[in-house]
PDB file of N, CA and C in Angstrom:
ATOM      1  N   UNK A   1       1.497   6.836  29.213  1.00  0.00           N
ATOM      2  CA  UNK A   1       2.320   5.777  29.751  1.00  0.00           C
ATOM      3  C   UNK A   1       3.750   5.971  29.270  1.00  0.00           C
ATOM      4  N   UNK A   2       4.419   6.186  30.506  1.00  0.00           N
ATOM      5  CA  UNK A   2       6.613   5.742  29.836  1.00  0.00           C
ATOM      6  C   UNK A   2       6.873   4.690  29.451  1.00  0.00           C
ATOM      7  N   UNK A   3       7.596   5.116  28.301  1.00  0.00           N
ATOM      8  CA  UNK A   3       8.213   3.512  27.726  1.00  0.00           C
ATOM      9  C   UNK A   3       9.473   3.235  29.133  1.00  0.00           C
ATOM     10  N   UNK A   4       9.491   1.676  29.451  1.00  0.00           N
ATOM     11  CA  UNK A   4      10.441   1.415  30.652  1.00  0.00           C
ATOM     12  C   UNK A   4      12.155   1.832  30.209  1.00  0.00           C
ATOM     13  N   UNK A   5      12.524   1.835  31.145  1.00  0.00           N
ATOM     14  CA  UNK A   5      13.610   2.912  31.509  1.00  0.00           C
ATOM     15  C   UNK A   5      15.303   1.913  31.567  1.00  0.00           C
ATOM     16  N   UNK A   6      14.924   0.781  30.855  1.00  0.00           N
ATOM     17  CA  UNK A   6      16.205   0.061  31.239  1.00  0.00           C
ATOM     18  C   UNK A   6      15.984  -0.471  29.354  1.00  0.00           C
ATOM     19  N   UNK A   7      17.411  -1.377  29.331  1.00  0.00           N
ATOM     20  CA  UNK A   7      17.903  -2.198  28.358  1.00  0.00           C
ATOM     21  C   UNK A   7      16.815  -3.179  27.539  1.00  0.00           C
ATOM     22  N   UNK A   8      17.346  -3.749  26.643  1.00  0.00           N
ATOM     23  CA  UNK A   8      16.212  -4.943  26.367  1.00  0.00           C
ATOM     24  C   UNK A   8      16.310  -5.726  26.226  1.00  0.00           C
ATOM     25  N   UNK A   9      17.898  -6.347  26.343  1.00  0.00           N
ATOM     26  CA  UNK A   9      18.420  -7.591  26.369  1.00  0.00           C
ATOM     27  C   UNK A   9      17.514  -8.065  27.848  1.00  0.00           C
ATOM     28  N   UNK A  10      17.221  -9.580  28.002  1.00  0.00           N
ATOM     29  CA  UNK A  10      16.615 -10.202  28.989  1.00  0.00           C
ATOM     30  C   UNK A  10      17.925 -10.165  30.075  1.00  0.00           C
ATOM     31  N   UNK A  11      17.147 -10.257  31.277  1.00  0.00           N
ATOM     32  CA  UNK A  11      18.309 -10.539  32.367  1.00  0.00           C
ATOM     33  C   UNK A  11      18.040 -11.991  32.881  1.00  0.00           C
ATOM     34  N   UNK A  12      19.283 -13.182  32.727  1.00  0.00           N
ATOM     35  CA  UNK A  12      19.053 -14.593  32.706  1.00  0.00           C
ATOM     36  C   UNK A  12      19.138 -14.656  34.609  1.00  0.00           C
ATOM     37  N   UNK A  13      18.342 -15.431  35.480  1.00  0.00           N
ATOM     38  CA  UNK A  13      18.265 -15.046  36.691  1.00  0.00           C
ATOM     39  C   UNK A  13      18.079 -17.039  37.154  1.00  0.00           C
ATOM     40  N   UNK A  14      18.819 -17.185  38.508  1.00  0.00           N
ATOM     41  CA  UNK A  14      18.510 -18.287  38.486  1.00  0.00           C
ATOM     42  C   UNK A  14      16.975 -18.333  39.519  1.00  0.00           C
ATOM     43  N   UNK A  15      15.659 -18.800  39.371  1.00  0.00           N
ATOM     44  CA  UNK A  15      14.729 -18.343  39.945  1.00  0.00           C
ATOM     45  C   UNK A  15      14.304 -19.582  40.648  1.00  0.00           C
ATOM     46  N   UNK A  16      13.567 -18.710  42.045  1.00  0.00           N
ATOM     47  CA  UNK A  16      13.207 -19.909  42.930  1.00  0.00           C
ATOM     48  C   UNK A  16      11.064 -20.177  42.830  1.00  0.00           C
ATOM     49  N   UNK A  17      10.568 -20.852  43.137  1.00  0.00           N
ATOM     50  CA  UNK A  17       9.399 -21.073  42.951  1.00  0.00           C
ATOM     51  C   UNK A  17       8.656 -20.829  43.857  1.00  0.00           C
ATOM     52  N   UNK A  18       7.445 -19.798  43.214  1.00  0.00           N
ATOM     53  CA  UNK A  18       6.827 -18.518  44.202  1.00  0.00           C
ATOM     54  C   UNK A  18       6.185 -17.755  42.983  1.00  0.00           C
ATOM     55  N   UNK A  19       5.305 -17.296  43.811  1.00  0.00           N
ATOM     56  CA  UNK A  19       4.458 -15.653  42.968  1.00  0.00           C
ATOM     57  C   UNK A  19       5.765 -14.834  43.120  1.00  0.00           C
ATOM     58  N   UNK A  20       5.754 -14.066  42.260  1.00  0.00           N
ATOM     59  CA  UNK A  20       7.092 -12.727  41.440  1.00  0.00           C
ATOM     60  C   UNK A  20       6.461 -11.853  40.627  1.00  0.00           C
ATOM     61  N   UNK A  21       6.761 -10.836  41.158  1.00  0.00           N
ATOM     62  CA  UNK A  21       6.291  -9.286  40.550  1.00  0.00           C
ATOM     63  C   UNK A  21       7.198  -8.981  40.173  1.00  0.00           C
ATOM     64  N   UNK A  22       7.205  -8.982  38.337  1.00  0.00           N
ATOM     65  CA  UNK A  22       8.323  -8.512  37.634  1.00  0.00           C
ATOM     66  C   UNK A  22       8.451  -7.420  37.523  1.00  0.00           C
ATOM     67  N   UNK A  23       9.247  -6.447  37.373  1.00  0.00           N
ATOM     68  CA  UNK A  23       9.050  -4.926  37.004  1.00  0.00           C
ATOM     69  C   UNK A  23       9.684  -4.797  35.431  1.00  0.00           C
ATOM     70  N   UNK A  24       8.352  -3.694  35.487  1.00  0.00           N
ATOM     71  CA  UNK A  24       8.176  -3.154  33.842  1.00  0.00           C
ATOM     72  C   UNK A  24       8.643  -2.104  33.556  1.00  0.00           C
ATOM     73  N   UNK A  25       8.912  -1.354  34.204  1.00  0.00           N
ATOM     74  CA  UNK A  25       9.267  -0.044  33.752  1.00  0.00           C
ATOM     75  C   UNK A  25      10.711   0.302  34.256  1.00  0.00           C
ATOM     76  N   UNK A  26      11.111  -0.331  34.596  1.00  0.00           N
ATOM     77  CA  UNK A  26      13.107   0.019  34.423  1.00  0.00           C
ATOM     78  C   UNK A  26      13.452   0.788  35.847  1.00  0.00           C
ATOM     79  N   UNK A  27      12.677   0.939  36.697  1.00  0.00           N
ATOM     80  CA  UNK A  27      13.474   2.043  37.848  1.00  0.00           C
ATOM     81  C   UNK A  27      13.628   0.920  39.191  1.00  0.00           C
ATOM     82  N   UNK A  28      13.354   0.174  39.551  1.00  0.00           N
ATOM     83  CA  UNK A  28      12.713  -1.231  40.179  1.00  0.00           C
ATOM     84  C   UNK A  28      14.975  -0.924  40.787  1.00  0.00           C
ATOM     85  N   UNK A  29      14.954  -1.229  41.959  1.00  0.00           N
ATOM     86  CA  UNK A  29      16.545  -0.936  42.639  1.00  0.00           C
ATOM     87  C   UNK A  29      16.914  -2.297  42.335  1.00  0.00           C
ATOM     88  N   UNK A  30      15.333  -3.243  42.492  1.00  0.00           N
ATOM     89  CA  UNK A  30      15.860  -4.587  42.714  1.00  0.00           C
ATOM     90  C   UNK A  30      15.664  -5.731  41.430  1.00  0.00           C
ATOM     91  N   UNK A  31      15.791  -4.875  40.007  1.00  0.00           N
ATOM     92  CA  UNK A  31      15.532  -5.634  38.878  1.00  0.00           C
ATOM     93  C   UNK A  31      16.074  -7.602  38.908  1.00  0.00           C
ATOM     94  N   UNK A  32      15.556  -7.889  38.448  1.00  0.00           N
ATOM     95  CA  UNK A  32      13.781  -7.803  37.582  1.00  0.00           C
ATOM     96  C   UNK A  32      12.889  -8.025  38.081  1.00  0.00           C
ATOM     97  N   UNK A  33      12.733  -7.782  39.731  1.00  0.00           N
ATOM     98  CA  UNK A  33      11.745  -7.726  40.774  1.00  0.00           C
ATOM     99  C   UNK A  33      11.543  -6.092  40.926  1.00  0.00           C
ATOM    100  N   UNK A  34       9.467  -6.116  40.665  1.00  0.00           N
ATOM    101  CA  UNK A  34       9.260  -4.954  40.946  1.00  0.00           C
ATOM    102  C   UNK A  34       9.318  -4.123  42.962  1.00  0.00           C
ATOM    103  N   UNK A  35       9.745  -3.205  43.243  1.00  0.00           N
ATOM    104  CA  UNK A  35       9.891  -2.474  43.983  1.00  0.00           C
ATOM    105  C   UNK A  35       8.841  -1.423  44.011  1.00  0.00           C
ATOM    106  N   UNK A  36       8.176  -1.477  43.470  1.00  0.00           N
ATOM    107  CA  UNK A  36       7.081  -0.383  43.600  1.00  0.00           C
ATOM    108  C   UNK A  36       6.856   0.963  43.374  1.00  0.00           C
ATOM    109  N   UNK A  37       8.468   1.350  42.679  1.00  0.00           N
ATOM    110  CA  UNK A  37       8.535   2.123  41.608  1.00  0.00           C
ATOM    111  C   UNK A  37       7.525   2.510  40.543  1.00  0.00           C
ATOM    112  N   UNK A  38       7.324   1.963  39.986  1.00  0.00           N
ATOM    113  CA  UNK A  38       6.763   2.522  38.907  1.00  0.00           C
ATOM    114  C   UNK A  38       5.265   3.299  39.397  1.00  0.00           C
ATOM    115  N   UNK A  39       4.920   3.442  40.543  1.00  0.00           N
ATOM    116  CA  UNK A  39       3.578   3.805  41.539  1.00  0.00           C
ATOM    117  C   UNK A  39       4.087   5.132  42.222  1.00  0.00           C
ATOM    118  N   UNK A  40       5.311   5.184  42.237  1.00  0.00           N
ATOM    119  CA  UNK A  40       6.376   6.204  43.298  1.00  0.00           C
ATOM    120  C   UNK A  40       6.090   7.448  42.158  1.00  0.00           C
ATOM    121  N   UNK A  41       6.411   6.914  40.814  1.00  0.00           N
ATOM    122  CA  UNK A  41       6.737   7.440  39.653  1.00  0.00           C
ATOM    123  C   UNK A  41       5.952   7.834  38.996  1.00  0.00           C
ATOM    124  N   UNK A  42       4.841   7.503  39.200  1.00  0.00           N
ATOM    125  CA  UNK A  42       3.684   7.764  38.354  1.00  0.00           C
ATOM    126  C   UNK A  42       3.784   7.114  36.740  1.00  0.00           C
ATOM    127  N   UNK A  43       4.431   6.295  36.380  1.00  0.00           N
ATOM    128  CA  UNK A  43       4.805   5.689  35.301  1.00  0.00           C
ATOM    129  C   UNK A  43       3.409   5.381  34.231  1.00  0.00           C
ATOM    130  N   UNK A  44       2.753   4.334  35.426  1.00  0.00           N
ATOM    131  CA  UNK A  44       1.555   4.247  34.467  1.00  0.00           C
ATOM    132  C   UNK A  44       1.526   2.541  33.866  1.00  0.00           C
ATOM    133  N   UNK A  45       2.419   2.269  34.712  1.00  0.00           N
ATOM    134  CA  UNK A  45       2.702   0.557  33.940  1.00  0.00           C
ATOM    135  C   UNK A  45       2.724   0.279  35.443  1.00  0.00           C
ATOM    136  N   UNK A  46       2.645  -0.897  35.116  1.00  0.00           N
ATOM    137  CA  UNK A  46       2.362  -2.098  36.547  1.00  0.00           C
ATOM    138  C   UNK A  46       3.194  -3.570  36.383  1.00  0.00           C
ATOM    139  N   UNK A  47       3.659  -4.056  37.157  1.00  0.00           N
ATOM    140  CA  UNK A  47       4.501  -4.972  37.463  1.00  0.00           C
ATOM    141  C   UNK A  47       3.877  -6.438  36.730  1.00  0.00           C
ATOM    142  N   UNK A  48       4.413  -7.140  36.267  1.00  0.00           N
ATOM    143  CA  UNK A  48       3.849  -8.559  35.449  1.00  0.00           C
ATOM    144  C   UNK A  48       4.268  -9.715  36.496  1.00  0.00           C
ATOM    145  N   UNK A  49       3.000  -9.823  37.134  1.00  0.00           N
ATOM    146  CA  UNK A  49       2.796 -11.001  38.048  1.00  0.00           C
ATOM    147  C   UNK A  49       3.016 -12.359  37.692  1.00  0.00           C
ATOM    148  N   UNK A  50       3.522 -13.236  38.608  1.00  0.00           N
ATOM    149  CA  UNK A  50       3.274 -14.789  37.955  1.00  0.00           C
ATOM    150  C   UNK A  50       3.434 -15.716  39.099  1.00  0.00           C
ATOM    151  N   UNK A  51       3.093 -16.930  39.209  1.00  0.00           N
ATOM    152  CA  UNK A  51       3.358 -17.965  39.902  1.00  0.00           C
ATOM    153  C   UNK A  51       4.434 -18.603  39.207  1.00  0.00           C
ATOM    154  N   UNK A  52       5.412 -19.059  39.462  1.00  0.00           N
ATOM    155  CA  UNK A  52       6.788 -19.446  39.086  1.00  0.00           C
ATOM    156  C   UNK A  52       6.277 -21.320  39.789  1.00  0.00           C
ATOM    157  N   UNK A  53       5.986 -22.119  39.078  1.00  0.00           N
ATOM    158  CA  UNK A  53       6.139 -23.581  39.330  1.00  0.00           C
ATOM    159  C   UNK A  53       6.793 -23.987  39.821  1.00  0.00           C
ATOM    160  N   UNK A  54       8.282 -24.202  39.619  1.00  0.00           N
ATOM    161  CA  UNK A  54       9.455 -24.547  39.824  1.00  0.00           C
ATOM    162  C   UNK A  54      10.859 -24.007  40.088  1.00  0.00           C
ATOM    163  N   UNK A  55      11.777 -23.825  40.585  1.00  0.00           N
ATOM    164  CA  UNK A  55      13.329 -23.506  40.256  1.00  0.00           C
ATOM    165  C   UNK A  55      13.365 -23.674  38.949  1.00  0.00           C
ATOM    166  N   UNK A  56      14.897 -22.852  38.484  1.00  0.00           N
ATOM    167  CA  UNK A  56      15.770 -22.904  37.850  1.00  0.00           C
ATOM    168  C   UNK A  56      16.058 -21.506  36.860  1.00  0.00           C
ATOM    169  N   UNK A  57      16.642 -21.930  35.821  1.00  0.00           N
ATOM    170  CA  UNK A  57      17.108 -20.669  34.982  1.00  0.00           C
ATOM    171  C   UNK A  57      15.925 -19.927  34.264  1.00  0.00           C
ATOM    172  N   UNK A  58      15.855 -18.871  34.269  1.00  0.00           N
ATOM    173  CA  UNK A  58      15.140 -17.892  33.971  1.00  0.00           C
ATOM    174  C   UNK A  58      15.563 -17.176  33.102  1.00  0.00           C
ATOM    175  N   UNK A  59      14.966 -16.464  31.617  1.00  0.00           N
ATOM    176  CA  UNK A  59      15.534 -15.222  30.660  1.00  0.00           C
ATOM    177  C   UNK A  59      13.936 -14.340  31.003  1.00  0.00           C
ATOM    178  N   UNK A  60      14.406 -13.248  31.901  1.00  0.00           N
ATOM    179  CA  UNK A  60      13.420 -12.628  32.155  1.00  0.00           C
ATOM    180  C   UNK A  60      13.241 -11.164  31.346  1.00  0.00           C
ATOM    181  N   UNK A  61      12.133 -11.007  30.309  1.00  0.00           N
ATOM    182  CA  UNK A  61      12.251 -10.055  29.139  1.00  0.00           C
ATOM    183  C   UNK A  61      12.419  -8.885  29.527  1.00  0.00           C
ATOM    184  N   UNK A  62      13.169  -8.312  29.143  1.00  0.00           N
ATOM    185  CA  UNK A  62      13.151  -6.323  29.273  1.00  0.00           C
ATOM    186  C   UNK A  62      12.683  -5.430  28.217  1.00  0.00           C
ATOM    187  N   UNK A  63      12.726  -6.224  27.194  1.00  0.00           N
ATOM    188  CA  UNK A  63      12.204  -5.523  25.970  1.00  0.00           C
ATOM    189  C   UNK A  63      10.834  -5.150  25.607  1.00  0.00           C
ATOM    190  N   UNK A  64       9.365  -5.909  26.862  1.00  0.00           N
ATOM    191  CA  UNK A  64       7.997  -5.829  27.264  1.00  0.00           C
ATOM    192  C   UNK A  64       7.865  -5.933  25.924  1.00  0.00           C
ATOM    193  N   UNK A  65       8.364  -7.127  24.865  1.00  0.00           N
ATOM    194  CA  UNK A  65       7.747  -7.468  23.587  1.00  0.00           C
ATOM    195  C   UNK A  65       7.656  -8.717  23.167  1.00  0.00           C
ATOM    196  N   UNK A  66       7.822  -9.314  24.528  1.00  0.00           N
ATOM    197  CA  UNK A  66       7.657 -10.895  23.948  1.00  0.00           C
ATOM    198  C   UNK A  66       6.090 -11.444  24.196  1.00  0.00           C
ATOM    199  N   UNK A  67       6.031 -12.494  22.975  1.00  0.00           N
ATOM    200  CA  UNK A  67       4.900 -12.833  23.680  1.00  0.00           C
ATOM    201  C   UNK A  67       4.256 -13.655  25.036  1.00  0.00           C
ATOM    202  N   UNK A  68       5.344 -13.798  25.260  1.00  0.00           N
ATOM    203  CA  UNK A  68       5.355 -14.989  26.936  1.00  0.00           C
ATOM    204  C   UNK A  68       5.955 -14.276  27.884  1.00  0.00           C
ATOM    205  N   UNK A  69       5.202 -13.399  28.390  1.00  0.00           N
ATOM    206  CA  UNK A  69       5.816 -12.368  29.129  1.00  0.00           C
ATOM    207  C   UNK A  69       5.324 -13.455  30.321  1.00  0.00           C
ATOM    208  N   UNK A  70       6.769 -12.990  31.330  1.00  0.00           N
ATOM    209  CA  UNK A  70       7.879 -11.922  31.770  1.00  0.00           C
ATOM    210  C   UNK A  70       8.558 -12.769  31.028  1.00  0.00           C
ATOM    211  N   UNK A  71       8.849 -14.151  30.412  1.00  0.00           N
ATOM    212  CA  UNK A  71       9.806 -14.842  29.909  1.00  0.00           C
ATOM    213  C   UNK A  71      10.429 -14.172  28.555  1.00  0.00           C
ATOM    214  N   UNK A  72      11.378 -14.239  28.187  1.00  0.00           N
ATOM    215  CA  UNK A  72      12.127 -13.685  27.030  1.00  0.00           C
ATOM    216  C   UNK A  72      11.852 -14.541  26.009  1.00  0.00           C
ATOM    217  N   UNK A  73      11.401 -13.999  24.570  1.00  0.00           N
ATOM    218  CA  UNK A  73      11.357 -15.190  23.664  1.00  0.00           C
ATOM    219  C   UNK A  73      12.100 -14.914  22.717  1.00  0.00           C
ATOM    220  N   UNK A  74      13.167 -13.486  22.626  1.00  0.00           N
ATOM    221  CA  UNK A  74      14.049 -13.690  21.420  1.00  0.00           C
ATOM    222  C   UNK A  74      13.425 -12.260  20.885  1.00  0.00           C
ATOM    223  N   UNK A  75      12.185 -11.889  20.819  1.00  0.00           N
ATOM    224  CA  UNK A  75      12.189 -10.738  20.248  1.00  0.00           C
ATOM    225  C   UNK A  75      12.866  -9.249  20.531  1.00  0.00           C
ATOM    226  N   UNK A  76      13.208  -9.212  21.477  1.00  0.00           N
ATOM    227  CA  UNK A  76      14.212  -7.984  21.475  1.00  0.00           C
ATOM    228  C   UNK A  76      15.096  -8.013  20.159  1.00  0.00           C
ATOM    229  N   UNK A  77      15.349  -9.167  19.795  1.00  0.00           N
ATOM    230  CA  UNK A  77      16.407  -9.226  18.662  1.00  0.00           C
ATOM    231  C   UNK A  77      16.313  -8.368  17.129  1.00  0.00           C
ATOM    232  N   UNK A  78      14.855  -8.220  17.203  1.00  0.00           N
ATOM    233  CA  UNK A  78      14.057  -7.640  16.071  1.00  0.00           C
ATOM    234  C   UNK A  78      13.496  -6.206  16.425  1.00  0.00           C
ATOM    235  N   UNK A  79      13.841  -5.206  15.079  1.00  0.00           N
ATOM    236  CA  UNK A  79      13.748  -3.969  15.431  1.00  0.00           C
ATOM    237  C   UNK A  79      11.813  -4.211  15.453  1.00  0.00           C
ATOM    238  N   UNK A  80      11.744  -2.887  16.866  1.00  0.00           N
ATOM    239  CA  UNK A  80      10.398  -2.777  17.087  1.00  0.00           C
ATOM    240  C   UNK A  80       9.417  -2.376  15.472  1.00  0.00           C
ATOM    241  N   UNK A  81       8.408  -2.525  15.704  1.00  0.00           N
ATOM    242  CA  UNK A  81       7.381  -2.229  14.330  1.00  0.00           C
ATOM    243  C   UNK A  81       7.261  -0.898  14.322  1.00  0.00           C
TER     244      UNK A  81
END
C-alpha cells in the first residue's frame, strides 16, 4: 500500500449534506472528493465513505491519522509514531 500523495494539514471545505467519497491517497483532481484515482493507480487504498447529516464547515483530514476519519481531529499536529 502507498502512503497518500498530498499534505496533512486538513482541507477546511464548506460541505453540503449527502453520501461523500473522500479520497485517501492524494491524486483525487477533485480533492477531498475521491475521483477514482487511487483504482487508476493501483494505490491500494480506497476512498473513506460517509453520509454527511447536515451542511456546513468541514476540516476534512489529510494526514489518514485521525481518529474520526474523514474529519480532522488535530493529529497531524503530532509527529507520526
Amino acid at each position: 500500500m502507498q502512503a497518500p500523495k498530498h499534505g496533512t494539514a486538513p482541507l477546511v471545505i464548506e460541505e453540503t449534506a449527502g453520501r461523500k467519497a473522500y479520497c485517501q491517497c492524494g491524486l483525487s483532481a477533485n480533492l477531498p472528493y475521491c475521483d477514482g484515482s487511487h483504482a487508476r493507480e493501483g494505490t491500494g487504498l480506497a476512498p473513506k465513505v460517509v453520509d454527511v447529516p447536515s451542511p456546513g464547515r468541514k476540516a476534512v483530514c489529510q494526514c489518514h491519522r485521525s481518529a474520526s476519519l474523514p474529519w480532522c481531529d488535530g493529529t497531524h499536529k503530532t509527529p507520526p509514531s
